[in-house]
PDB file of N, CA and C in Angstrom:
ATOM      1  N   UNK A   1       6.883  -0.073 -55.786  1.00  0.00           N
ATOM      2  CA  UNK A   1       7.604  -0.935 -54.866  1.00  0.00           C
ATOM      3  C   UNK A   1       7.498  -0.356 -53.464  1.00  0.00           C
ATOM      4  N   UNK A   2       7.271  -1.034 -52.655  1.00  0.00           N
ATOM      5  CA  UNK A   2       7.063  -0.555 -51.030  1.00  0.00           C
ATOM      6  C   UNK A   2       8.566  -0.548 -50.685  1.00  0.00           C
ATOM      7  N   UNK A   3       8.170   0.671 -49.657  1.00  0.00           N
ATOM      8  CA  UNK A   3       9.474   1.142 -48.317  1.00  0.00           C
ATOM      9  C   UNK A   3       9.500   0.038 -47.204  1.00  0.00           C
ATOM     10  N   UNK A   4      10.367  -0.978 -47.015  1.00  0.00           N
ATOM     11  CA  UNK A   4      10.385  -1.853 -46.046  1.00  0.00           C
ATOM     12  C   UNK A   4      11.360  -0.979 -44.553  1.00  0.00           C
ATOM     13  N   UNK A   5      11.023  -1.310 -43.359  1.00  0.00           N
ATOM     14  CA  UNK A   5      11.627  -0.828 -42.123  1.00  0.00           C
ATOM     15  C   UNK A   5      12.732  -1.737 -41.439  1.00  0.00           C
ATOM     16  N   UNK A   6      13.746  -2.139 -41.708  1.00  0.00           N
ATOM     17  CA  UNK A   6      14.659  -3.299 -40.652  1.00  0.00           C
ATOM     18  C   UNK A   6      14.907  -2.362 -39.738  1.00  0.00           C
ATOM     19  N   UNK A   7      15.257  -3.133 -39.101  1.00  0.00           N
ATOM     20  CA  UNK A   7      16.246  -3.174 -37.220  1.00  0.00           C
ATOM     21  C   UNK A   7      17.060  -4.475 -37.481  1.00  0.00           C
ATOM     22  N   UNK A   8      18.073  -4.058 -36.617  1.00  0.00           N
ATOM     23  CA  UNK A   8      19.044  -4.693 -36.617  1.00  0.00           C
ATOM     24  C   UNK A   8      18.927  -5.097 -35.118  1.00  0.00           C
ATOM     25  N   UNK A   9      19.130  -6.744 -34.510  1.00  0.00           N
ATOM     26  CA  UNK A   9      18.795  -6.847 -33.455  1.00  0.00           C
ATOM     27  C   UNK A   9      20.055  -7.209 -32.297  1.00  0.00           C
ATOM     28  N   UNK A  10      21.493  -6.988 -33.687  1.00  0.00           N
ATOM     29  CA  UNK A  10      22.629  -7.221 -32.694  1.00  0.00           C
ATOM     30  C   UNK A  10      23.106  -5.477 -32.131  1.00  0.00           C
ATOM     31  N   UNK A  11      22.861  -4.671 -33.280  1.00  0.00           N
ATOM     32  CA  UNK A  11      23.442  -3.555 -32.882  1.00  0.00           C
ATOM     33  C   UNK A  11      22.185  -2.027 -33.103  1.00  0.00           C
ATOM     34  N   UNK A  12      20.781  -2.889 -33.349  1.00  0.00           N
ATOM     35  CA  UNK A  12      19.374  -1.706 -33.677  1.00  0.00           C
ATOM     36  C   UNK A  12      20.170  -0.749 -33.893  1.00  0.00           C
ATOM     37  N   UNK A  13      20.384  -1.147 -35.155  1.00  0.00           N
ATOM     38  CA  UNK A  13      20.893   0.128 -36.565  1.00  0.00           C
ATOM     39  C   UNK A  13      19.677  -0.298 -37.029  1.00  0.00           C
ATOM     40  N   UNK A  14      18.484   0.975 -37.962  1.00  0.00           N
ATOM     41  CA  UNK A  14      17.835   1.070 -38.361  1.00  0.00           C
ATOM     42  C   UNK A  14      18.011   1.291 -39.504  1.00  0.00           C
ATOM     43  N   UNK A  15      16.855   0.867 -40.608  1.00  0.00           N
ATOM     44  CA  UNK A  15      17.273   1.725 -42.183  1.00  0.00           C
ATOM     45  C   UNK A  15      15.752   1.150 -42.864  1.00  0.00           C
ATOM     46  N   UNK A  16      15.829   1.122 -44.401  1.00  0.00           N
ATOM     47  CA  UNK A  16      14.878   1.627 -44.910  1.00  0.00           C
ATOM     48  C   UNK A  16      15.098   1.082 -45.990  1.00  0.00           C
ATOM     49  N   UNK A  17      14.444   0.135 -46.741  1.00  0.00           N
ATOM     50  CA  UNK A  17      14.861  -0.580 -47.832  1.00  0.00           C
ATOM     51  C   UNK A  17      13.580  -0.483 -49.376  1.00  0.00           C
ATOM     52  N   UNK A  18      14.250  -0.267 -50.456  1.00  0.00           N
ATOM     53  CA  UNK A  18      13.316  -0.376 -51.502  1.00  0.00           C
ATOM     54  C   UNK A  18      13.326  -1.187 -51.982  1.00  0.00           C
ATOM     55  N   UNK A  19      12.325  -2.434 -51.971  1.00  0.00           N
ATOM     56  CA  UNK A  19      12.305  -3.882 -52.509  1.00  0.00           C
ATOM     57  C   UNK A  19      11.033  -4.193 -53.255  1.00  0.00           C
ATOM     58  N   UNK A  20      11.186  -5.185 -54.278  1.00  0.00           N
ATOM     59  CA  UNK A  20       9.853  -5.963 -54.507  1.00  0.00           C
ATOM     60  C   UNK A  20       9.819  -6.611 -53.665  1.00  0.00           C
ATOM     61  N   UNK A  21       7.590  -6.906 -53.878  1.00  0.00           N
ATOM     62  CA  UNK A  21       7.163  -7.949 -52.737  1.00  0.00           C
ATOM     63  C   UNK A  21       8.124  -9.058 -52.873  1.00  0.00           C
ATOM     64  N   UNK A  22       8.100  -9.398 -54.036  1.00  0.00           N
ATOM     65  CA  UNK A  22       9.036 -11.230 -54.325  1.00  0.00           C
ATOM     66  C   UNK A  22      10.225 -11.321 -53.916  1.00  0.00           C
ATOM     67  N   UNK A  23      10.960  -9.600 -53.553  1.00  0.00           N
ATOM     68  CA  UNK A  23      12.132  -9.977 -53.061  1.00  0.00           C
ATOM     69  C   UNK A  23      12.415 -10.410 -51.883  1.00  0.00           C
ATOM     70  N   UNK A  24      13.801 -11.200 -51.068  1.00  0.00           N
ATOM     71  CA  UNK A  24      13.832 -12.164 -50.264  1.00  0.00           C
ATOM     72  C   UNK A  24      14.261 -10.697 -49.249  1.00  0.00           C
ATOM     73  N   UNK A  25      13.567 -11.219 -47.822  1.00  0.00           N
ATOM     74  CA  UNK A  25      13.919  -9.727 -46.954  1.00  0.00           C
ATOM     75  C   UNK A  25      15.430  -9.734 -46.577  1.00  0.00           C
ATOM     76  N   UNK A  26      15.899  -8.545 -46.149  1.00  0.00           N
ATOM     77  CA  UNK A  26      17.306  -8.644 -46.112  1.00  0.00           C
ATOM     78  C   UNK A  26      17.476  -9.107 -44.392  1.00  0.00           C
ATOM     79  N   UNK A  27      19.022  -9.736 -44.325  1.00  0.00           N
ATOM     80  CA  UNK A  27      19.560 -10.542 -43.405  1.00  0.00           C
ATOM     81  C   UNK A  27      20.278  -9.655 -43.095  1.00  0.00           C
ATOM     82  N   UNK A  28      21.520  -9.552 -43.372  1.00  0.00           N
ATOM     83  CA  UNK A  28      23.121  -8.794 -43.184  1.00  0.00           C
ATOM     84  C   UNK A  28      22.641  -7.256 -42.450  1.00  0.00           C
ATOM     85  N   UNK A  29      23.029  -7.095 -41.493  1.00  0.00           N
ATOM     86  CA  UNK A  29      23.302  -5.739 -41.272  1.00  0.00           C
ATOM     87  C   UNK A  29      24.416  -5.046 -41.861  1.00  0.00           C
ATOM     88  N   UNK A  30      24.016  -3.664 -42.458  1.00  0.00           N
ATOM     89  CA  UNK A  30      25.030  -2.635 -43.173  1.00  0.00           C
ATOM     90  C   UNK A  30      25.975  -2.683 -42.066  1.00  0.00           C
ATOM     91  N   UNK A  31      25.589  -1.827 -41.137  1.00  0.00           N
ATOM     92  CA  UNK A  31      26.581  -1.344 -39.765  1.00  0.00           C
ATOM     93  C   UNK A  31      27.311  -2.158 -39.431  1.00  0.00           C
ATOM     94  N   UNK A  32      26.522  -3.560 -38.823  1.00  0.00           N
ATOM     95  CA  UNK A  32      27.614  -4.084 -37.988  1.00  0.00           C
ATOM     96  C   UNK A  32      27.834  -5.531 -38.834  1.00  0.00           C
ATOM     97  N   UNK A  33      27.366  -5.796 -39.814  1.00  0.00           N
ATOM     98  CA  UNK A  33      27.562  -7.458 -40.845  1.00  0.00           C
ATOM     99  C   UNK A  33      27.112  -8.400 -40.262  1.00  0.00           C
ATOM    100  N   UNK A  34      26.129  -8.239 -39.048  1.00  0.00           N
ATOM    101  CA  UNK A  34      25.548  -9.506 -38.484  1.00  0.00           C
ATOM    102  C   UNK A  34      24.920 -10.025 -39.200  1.00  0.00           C
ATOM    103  N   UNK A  35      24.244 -10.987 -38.991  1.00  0.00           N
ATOM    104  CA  UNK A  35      22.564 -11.804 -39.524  1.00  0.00           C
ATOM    105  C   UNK A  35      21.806 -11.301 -38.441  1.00  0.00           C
ATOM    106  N   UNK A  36      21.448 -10.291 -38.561  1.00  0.00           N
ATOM    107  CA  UNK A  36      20.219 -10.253 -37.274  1.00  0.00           C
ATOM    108  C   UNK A  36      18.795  -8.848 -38.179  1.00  0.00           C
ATOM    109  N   UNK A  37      18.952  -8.588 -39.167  1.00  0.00           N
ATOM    110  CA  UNK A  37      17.729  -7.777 -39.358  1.00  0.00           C
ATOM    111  C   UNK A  37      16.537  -8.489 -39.361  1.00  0.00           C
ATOM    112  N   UNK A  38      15.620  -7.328 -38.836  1.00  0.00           N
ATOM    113  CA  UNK A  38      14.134  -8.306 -38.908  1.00  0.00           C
ATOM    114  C   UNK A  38      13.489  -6.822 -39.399  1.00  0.00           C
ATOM    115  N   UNK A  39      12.141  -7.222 -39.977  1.00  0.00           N
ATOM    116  CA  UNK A  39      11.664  -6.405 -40.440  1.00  0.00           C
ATOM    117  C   UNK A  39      10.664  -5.774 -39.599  1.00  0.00           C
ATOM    118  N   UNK A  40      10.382  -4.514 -39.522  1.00  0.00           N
ATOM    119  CA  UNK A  40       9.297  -3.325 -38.459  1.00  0.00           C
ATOM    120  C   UNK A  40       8.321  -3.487 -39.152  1.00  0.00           C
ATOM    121  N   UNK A  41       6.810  -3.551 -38.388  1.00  0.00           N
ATOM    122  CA  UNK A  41       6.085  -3.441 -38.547  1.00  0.00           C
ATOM    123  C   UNK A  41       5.689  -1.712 -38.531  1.00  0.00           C
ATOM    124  N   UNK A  42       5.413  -0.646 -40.146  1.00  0.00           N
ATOM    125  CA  UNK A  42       4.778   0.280 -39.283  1.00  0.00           C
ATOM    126  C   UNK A  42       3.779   0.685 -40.781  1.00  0.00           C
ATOM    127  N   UNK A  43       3.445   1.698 -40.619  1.00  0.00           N
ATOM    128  CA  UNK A  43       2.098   2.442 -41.450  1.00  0.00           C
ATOM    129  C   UNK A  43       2.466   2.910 -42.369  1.00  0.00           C
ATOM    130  N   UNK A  44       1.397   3.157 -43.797  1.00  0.00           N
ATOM    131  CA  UNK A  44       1.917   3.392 -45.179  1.00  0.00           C
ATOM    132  C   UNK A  44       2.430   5.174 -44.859  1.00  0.00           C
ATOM    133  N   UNK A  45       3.217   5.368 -45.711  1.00  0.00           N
ATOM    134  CA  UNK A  45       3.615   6.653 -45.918  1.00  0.00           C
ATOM    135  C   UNK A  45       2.946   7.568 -46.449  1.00  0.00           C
ATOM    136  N   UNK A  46       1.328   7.186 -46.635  1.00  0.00           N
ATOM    137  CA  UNK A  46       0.184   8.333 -47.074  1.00  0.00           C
ATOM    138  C   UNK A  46      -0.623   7.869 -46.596  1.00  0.00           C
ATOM    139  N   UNK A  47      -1.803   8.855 -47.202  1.00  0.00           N
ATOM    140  CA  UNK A  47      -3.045   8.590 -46.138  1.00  0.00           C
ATOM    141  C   UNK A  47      -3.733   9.378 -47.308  1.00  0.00           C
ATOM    142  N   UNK A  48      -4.847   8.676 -47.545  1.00  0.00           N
ATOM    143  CA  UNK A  48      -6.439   9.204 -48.991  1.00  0.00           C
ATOM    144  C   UNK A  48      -7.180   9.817 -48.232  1.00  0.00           C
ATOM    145  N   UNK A  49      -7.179  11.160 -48.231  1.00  0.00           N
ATOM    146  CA  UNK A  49      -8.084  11.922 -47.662  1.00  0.00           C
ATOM    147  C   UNK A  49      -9.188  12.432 -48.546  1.00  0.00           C
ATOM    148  N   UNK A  50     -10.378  12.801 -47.813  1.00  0.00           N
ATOM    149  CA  UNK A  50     -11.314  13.428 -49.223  1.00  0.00           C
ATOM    150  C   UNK A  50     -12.455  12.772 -49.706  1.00  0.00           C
ATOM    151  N   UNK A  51     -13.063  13.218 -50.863  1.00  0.00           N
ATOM    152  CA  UNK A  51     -14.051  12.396 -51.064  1.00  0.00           C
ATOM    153  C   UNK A  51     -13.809  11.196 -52.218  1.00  0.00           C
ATOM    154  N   UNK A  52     -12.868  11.088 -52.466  1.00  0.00           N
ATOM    155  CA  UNK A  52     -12.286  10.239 -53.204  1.00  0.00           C
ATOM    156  C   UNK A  52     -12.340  10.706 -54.909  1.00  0.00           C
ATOM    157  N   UNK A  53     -11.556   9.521 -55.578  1.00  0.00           N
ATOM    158  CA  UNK A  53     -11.205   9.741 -56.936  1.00  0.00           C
ATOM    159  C   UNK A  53     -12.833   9.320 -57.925  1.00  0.00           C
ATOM    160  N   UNK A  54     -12.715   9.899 -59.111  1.00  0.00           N
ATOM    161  CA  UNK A  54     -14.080   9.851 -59.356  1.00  0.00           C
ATOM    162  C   UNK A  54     -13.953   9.593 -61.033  1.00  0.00           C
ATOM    163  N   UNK A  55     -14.846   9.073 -61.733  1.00  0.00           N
ATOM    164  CA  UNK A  55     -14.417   8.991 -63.235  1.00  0.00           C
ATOM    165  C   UNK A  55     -14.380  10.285 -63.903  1.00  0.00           C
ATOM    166  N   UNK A  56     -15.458  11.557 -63.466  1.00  0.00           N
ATOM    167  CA  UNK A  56     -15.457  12.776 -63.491  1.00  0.00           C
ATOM    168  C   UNK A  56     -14.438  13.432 -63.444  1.00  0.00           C
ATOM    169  N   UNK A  57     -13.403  12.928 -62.849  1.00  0.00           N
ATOM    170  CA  UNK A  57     -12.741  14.320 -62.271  1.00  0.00           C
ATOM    171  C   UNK A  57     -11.687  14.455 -63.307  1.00  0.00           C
ATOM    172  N   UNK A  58     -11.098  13.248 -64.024  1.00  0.00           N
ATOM    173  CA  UNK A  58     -10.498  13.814 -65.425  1.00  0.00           C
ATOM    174  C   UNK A  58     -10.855  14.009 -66.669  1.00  0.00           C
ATOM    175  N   UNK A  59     -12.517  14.001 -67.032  1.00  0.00           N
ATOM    176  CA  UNK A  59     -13.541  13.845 -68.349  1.00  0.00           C
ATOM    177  C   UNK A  59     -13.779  15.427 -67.966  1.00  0.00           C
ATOM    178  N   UNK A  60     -13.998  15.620 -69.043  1.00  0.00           N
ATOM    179  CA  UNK A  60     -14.770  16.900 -69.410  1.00  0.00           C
ATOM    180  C   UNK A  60     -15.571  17.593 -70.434  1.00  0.00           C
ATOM    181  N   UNK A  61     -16.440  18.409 -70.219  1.00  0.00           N
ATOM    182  CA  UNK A  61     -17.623  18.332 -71.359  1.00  0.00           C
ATOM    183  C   UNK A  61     -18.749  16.951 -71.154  1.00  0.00           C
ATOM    184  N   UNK A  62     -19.278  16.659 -73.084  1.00  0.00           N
ATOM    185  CA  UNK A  62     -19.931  15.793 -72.506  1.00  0.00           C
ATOM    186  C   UNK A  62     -19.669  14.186 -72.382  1.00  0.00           C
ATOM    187  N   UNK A  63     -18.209  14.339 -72.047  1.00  0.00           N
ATOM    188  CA  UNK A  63     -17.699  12.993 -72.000  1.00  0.00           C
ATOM    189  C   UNK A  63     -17.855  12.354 -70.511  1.00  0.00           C
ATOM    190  N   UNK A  64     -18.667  13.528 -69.801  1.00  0.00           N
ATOM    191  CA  UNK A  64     -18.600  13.071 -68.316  1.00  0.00           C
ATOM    192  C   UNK A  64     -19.732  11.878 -67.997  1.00  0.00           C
ATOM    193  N   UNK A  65     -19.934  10.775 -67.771  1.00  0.00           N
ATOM    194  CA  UNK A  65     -20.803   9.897 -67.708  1.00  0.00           C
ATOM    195  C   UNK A  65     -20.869  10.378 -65.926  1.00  0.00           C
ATOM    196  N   UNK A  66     -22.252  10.325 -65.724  1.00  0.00           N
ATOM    197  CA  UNK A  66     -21.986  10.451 -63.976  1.00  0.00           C
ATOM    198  C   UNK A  66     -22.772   9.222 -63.373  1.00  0.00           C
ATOM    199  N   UNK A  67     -22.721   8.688 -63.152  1.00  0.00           N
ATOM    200  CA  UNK A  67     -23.289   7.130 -61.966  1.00  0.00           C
ATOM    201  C   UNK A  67     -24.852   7.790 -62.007  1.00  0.00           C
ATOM    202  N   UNK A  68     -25.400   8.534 -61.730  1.00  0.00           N
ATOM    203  CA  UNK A  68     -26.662   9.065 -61.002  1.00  0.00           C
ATOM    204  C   UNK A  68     -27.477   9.524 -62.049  1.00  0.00           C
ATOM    205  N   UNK A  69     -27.197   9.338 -63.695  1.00  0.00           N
ATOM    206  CA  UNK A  69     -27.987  10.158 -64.563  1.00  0.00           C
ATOM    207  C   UNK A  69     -28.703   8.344 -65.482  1.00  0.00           C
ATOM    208  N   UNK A  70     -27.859   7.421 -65.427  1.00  0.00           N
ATOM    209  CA  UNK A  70     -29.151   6.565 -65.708  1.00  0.00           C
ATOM    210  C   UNK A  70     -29.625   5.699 -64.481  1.00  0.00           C
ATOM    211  N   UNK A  71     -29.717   5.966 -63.849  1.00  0.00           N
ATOM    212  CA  UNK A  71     -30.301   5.614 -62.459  1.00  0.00           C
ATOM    213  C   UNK A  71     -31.926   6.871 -62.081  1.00  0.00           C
ATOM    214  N   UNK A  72     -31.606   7.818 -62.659  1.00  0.00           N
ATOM    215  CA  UNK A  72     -33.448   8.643 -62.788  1.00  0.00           C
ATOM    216  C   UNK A  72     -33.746   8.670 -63.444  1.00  0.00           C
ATOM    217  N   UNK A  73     -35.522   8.243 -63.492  1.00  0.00           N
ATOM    218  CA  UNK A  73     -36.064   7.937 -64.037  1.00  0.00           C
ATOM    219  C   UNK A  73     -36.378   9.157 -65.679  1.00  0.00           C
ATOM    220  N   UNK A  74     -36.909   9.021 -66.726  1.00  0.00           N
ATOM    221  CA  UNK A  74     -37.390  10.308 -67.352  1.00  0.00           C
ATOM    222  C   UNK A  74     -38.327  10.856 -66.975  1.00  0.00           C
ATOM    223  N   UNK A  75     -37.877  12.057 -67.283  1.00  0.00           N
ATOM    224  CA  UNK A  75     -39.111  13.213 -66.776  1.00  0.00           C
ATOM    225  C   UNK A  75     -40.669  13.140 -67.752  1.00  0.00           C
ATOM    226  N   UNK A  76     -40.586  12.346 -68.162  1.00  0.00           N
ATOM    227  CA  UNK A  76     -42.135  12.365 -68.956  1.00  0.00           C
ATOM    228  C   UNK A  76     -42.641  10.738 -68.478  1.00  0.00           C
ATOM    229  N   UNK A  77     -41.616  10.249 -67.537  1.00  0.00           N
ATOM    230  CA  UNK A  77     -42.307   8.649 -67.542  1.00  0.00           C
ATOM    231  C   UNK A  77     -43.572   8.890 -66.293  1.00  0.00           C
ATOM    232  N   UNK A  78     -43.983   7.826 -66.217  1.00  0.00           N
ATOM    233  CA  UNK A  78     -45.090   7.985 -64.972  1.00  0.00           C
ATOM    234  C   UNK A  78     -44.619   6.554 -64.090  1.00  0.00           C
ATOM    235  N   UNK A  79     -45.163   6.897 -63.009  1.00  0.00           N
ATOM    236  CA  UNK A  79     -44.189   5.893 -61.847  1.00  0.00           C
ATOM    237  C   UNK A  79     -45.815   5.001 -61.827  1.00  0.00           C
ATOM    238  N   UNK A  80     -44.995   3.817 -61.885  1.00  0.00           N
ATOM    239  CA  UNK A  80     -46.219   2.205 -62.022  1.00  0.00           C
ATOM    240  C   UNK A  80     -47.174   2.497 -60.707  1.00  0.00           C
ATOM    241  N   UNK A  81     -48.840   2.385 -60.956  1.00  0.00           N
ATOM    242  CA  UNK A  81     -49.612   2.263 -60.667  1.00  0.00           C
ATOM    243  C   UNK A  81     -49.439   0.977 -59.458  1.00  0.00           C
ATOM    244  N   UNK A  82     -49.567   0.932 -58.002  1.00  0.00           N
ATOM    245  CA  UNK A  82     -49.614  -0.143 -57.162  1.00  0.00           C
ATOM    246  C   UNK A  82     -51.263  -0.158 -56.740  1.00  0.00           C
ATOM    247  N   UNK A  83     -51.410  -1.409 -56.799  1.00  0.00           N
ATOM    248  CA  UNK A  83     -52.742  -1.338 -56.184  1.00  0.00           C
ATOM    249  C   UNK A  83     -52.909  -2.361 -54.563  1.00  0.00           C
ATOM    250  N   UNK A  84     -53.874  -1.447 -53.738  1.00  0.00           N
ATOM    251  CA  UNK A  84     -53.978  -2.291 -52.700  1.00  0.00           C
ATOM    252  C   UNK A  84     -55.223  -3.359 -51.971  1.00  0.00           C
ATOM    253  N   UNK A  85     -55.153  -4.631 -52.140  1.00  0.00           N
ATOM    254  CA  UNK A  85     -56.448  -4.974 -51.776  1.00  0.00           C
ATOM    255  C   UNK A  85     -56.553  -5.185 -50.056  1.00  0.00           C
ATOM    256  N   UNK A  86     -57.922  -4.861 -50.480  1.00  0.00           N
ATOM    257  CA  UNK A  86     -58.245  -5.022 -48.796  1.00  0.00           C
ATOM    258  C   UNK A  86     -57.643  -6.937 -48.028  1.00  0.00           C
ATOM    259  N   UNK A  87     -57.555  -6.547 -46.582  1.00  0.00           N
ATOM    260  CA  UNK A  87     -56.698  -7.831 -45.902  1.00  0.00           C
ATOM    261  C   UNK A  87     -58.399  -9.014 -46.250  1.00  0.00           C
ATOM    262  N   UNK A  88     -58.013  -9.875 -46.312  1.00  0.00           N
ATOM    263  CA  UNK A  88     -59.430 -11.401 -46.375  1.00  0.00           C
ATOM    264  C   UNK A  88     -59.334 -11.491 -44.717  1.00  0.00           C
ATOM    265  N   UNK A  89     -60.626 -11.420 -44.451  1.00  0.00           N
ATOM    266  CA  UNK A  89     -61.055 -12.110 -43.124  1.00  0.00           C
ATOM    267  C   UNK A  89     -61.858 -12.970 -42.856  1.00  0.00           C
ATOM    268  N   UNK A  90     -60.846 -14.202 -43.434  1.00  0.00           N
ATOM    269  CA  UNK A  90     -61.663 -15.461 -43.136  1.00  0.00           C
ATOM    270  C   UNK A  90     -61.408 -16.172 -41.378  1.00  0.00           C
ATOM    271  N   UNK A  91     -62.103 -16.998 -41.415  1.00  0.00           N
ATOM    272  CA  UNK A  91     -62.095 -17.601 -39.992  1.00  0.00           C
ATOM    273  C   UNK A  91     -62.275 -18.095 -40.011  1.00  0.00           C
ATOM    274  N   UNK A  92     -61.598 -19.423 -39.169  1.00  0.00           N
ATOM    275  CA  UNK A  92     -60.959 -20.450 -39.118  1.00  0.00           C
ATOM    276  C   UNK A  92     -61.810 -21.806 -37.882  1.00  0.00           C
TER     277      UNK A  92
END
């Protein structure tokens, strides 16, 4: 459940509310019993630093599947033959 921010705009008493999204935002000021809260706009209370979360990082042994091991090729395969033909110089 998110930390919501009111102000109060008869008497900006501030506070800090724990609500569901679905819940209806609050009106009433604690302090002074007006109808005047509105809600603050401000920034989450963390921040994901790092190289992020990984399927690795709680597997261990050989339960670790890693993104990058069926993505190369085998070591006994041979990489497909391209062939190049020369450009046609016809004229027109």
């Amino acid at each position: 459940m998110p930390i919501y921010e009111y102000v109060c705009s008869a008497c900006e008493h501030s506070l800090e509310a724990l609500q569901k999204l679905s819940d209806a935002p609050l009106l009433e000021c604690p302090s002074c019993h007006q109808d005047g809260l509105r809600k603050r706009m401000s920034s989450a209370g963390f921040r994901l630093k790092g190289g992020g979360w990984y399927e690795t990082d709680f597997k261990s042994g050989a339960k670790k599947n890693l993104a990058g091991d069926s993505a190369k090729p085998a070591a006994d395969s041979k990489p497909a033959k391209t062939e190049s033909k020369p450009a046609s110089t016809e004229s027109k």
